[in-house]
C-alpha atoms as a PDB file:
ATOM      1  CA  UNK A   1     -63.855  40.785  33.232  1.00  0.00           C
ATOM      2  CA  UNK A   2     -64.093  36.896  33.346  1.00  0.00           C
ATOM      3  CA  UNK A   3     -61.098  34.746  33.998  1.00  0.00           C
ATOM      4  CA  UNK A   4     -60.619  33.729  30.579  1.00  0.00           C
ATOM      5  CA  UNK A   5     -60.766  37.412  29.470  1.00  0.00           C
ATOM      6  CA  UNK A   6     -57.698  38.215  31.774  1.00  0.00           C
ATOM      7  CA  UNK A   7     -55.380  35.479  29.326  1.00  0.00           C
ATOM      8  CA  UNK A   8     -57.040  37.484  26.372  1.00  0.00           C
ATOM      9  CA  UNK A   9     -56.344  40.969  27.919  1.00  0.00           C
ATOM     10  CA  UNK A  10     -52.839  40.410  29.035  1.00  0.00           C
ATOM     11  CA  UNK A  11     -51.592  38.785  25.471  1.00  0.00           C
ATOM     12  CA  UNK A  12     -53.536  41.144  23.177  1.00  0.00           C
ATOM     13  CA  UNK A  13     -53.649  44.752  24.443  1.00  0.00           C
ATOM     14  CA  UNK A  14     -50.628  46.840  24.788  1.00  0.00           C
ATOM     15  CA  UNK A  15     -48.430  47.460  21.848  1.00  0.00           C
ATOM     16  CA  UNK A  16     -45.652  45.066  21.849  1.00  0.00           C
ATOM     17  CA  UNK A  17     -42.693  48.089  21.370  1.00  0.00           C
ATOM     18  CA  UNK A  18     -44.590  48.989  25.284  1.00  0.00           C
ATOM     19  CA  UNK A  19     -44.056  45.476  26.514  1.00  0.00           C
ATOM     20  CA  UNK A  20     -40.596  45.812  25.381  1.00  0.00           C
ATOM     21  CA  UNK A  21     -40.179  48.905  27.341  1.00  0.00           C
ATOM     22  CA  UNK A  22     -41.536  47.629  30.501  1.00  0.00           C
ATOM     23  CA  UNK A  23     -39.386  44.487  30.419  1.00  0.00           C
ATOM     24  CA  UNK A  24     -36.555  46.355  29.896  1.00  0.00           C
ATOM     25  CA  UNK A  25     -37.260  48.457  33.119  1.00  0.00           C
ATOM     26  CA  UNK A  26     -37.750  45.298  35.288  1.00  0.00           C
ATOM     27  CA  UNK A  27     -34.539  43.926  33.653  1.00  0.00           C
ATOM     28  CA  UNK A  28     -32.734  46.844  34.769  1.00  0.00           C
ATOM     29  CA  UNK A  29     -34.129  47.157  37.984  1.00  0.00           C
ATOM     30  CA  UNK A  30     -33.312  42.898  38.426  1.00  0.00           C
ATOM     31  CA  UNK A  31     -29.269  43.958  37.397  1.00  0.00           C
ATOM     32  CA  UNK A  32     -29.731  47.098  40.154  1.00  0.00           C
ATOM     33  CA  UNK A  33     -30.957  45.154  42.529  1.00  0.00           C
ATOM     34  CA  UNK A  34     -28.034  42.724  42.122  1.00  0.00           C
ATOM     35  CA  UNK A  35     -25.083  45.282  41.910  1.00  0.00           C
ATOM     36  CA  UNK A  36     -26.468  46.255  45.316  1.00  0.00           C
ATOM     37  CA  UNK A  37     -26.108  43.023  46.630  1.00  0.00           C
ATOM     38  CA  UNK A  38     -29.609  41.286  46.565  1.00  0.00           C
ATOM     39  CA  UNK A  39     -29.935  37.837  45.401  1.00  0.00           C
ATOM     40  CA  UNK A  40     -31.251  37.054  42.143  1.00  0.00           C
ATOM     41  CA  UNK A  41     -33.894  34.653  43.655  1.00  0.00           C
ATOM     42  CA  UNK A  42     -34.755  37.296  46.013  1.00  0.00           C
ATOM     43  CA  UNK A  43     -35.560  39.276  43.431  1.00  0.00           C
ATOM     44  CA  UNK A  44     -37.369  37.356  41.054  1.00  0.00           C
ATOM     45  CA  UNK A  45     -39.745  36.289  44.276  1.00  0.00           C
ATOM     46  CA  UNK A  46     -40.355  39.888  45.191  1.00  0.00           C
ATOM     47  CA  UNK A  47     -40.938  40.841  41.552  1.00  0.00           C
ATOM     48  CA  UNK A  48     -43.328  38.295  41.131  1.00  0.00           C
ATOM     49  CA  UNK A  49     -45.018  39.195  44.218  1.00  0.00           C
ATOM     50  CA  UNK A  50     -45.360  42.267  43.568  1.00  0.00           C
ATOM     51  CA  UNK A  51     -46.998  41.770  39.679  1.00  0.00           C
ATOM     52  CA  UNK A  52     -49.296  39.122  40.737  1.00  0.00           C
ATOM     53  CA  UNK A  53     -50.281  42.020  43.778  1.00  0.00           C
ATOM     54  CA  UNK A  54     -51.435  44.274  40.792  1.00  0.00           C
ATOM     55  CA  UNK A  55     -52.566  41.796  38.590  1.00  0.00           C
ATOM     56  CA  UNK A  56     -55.242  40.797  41.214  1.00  0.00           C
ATOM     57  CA  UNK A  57     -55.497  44.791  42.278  1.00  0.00           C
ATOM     58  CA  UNK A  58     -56.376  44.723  39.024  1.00  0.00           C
ATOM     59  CA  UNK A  59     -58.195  41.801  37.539  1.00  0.00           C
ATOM     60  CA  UNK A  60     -59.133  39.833  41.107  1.00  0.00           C
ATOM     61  CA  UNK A  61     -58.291  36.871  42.610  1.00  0.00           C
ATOM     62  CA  UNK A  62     -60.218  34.444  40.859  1.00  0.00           C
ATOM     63  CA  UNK A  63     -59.066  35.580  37.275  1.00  0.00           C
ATOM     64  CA  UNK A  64     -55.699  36.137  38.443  1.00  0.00           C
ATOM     65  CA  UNK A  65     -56.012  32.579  39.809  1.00  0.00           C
ATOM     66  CA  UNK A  66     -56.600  31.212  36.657  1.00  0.00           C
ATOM     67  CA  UNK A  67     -54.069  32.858  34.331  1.00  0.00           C
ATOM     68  CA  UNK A  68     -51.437  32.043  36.832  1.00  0.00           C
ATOM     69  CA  UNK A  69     -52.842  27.783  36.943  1.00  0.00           C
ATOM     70  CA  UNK A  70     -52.472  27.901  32.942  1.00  0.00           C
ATOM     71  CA  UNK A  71     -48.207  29.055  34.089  1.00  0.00           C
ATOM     72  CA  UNK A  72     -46.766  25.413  34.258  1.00  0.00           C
ATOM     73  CA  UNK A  73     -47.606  23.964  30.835  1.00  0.00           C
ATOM     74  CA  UNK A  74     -46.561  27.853  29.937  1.00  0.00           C
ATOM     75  CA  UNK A  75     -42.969  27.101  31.900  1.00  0.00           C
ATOM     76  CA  UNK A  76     -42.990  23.639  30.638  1.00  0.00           C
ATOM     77  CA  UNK A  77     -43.073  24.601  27.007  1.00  0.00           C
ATOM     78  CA  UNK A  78     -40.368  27.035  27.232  1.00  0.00           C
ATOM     79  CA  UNK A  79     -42.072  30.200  26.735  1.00  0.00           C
ATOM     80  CA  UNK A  80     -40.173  31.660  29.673  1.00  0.00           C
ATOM     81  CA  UNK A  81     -36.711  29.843  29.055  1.00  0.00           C
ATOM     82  CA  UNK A  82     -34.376  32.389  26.966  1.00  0.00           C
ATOM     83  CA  UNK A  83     -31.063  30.135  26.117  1.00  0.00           C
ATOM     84  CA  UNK A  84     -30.987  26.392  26.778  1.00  0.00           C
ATOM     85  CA  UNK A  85     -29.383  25.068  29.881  1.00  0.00           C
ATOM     86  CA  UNK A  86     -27.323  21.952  29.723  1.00  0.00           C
END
């Protein structure tokens, strides 16, 4: 798999309802995590951490390199941002 192909992969395979499902586990483990005290930025760094370790188990470094350099025009446009902050 190329490094353009891992962009491809991640955004077109998996049926969205399974997408769904798997953000739904890491949103409950995020609210777990907090009820037992850990910070929310503590969290977040550890979770992605540990996605960008399997992406690159995975995929590799050099794809996984890419698809995460294409992330700040990604953050910039708001893909990521779920209610506006004033």
């Amino acid at each position: 798999m190329t490094p353009y192909d891992l962009q491809d992969h991640v955004e077109l395979t998996g049926a969205d309802d399974e997408r769904r499902a798997a953000l739904a586990y890491v949103t409950e483990a995020f609210a777990e995590a907090i009820l037992a005290g850990i910070e929310s930025e503590s969290f977040a760094h550890a979770a992605l951490f540990a996605a960008l370790q399997e992406l690159v188990e995975t995929y590799g470094e050099d794809a996984v390199a890419t698809f995460a350099g294409r992330l700040p025009e990604r953050i910039s446009a708001g893909e990521f941002t779920i209610a506006q902050r004033h």
